[in-house]
C-alpha atoms as a PDB file:
ATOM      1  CA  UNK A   1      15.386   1.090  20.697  1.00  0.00           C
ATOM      2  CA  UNK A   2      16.198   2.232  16.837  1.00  0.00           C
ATOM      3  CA  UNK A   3      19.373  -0.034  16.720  1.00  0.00           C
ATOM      4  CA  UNK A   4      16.925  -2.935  17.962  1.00  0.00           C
ATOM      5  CA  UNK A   5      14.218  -2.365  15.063  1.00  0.00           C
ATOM      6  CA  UNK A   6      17.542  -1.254  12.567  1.00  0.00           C
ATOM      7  CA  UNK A   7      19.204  -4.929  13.486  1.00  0.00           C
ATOM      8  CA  UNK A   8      15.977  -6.502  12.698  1.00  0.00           C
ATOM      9  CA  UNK A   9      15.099  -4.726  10.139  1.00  0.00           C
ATOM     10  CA  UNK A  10      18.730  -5.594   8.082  1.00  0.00           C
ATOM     11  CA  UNK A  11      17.829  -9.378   9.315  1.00  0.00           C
ATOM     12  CA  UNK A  12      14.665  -9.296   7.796  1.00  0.00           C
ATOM     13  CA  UNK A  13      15.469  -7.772   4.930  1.00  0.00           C
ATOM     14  CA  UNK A  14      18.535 -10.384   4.086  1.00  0.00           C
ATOM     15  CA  UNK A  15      15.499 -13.227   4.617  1.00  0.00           C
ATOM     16  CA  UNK A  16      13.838 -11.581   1.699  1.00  0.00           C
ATOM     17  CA  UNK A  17      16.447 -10.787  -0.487  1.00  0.00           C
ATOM     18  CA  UNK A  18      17.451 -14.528  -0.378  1.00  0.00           C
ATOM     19  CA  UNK A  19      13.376 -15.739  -0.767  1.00  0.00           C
ATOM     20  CA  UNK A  20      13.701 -12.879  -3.694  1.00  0.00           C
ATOM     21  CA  UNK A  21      16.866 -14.610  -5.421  1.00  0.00           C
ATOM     22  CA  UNK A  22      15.353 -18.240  -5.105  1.00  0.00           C
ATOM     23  CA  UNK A  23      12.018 -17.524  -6.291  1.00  0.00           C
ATOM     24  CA  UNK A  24      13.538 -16.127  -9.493  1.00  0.00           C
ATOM     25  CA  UNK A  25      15.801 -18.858 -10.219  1.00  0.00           C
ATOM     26  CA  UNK A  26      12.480 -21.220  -9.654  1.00  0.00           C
ATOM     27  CA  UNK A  27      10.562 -19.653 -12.552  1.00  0.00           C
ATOM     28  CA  UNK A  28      10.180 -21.118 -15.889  1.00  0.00           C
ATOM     29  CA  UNK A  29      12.114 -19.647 -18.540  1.00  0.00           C
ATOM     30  CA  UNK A  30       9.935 -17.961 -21.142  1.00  0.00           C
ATOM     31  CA  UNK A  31      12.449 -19.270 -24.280  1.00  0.00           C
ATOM     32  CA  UNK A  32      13.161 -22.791 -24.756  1.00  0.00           C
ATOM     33  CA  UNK A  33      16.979 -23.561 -23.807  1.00  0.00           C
ATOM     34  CA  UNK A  34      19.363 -26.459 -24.512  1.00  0.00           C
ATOM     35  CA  UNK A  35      17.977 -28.803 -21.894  1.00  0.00           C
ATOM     36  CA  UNK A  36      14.768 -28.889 -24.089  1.00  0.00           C
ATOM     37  CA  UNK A  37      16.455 -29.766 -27.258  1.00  0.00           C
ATOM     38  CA  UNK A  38      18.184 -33.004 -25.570  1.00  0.00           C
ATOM     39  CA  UNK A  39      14.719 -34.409 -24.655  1.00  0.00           C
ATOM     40  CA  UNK A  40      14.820 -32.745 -20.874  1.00  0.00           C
ATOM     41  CA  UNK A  41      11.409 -32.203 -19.263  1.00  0.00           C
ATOM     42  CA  UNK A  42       9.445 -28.939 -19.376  1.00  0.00           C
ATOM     43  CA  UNK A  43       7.107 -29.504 -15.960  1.00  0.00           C
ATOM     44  CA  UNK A  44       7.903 -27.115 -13.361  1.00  0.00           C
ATOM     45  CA  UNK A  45       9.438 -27.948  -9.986  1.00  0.00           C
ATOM     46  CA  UNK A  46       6.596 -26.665  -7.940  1.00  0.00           C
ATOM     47  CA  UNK A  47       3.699 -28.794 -10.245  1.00  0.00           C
ATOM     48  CA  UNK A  48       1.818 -27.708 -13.573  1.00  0.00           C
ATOM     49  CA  UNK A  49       0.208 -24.835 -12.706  1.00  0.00           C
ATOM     50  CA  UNK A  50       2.877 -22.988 -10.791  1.00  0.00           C
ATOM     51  CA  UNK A  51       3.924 -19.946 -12.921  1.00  0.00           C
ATOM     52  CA  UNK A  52       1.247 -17.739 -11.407  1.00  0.00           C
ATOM     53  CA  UNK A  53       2.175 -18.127  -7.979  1.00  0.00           C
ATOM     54  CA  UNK A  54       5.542 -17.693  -8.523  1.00  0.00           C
ATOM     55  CA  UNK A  55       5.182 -14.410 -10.680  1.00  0.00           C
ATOM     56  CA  UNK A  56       2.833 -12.998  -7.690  1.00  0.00           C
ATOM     57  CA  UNK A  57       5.202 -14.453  -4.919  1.00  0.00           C
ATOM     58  CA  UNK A  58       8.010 -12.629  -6.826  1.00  0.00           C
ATOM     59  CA  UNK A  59       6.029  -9.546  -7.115  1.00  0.00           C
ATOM     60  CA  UNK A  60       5.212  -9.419  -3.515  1.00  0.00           C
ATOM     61  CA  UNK A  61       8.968  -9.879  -2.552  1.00  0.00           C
ATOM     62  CA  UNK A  62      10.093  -7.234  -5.089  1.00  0.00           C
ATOM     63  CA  UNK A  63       7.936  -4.902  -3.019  1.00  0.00           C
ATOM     64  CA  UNK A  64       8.481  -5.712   0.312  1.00  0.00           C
ATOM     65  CA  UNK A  65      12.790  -5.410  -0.547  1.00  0.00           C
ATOM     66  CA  UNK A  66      11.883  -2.159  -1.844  1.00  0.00           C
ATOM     67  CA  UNK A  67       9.567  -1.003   1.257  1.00  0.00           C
ATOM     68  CA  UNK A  68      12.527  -2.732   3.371  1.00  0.00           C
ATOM     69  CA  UNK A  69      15.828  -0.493   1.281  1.00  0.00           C
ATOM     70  CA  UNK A  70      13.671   3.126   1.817  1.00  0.00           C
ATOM     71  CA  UNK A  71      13.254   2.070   5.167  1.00  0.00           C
ATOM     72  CA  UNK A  72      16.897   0.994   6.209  1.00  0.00           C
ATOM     73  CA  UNK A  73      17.642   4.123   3.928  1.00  0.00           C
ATOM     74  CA  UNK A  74      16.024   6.628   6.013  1.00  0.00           C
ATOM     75  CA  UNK A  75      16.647   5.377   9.422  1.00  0.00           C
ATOM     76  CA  UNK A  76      20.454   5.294   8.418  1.00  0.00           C
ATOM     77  CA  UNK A  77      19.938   8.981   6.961  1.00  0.00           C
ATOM     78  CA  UNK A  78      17.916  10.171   9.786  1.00  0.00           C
ATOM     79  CA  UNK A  79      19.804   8.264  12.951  1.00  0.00           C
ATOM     80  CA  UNK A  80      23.604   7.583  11.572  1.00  0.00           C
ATOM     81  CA  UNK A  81      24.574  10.858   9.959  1.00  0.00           C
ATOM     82  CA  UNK A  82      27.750   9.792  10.227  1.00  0.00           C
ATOM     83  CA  UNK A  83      29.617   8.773   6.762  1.00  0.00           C
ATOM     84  CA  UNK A  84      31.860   6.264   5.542  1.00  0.00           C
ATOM     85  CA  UNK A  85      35.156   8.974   5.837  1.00  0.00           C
ATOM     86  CA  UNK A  86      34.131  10.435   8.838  1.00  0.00           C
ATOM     87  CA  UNK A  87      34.233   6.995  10.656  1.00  0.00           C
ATOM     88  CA  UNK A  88      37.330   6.090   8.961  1.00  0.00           C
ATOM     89  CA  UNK A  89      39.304   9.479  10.231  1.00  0.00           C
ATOM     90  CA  UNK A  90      37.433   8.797  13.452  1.00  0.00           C
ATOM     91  CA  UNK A  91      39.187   4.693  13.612  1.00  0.00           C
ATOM     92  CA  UNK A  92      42.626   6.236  12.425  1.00  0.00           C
ATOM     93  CA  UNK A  93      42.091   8.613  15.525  1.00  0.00           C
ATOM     94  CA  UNK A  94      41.471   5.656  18.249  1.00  0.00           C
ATOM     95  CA  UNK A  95      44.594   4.405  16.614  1.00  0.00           C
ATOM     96  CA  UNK A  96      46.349   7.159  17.115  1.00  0.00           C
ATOM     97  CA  UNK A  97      45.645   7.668  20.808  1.00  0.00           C
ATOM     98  CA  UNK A  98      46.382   4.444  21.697  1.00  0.00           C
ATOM     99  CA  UNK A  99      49.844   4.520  19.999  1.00  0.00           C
ATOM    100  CA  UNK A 100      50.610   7.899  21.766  1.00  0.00           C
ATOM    101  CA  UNK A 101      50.290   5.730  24.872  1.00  0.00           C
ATOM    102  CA  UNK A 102      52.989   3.469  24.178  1.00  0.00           C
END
């Protein structure tokens, strides 16, 4: 059951990490840049009025990837004890019984 809610959780959690990095690359900048000085247009993607809901929407995402990393964090530390070296002695192992085979 915990690798069902851990697989969803990671899927979940990649959906918001990629709604995170888009709605920050949607925002207005807060200096002007070159595009202004070469007569390019200062409206907004999303309409006139859209900095708000973007800066709230980002907010909201921040917090949810941050709920989302404790959480992955402490099912890993609490269910997977195992670490990075112990599963790579434990691979090199596998490998070595099935060469003793041969």
């Amino acid at each position: 059951m915990i690798e069902t809610i851990k697989e969803s959780l990671i899927i979940f959690h990649a959906g918001v990490s990629i709604l995170l990095v888009l709605c920050v690359l949607f925002q207005p900048s807060k200096t002007d840049d070159l595009g202004s000085m070469f007569g390019g247009s200062s409206e907004s993607v999303f309409g006139a009025d859209s900095s708000s809901f973007l800066r709230k929407l980002t907010i909201w995402l921040g917090v949810i990837f941050f709920v989302t990393s404790l959480t992955l964090g402490f099912i890993y530390l609490k269910y997977d004890k195992k670490t990075v070296i112990e599963e790579k002695v434990r691979s090199i192992e596998k490998q070595e019984e099935v060469s003793d085979i041969d």
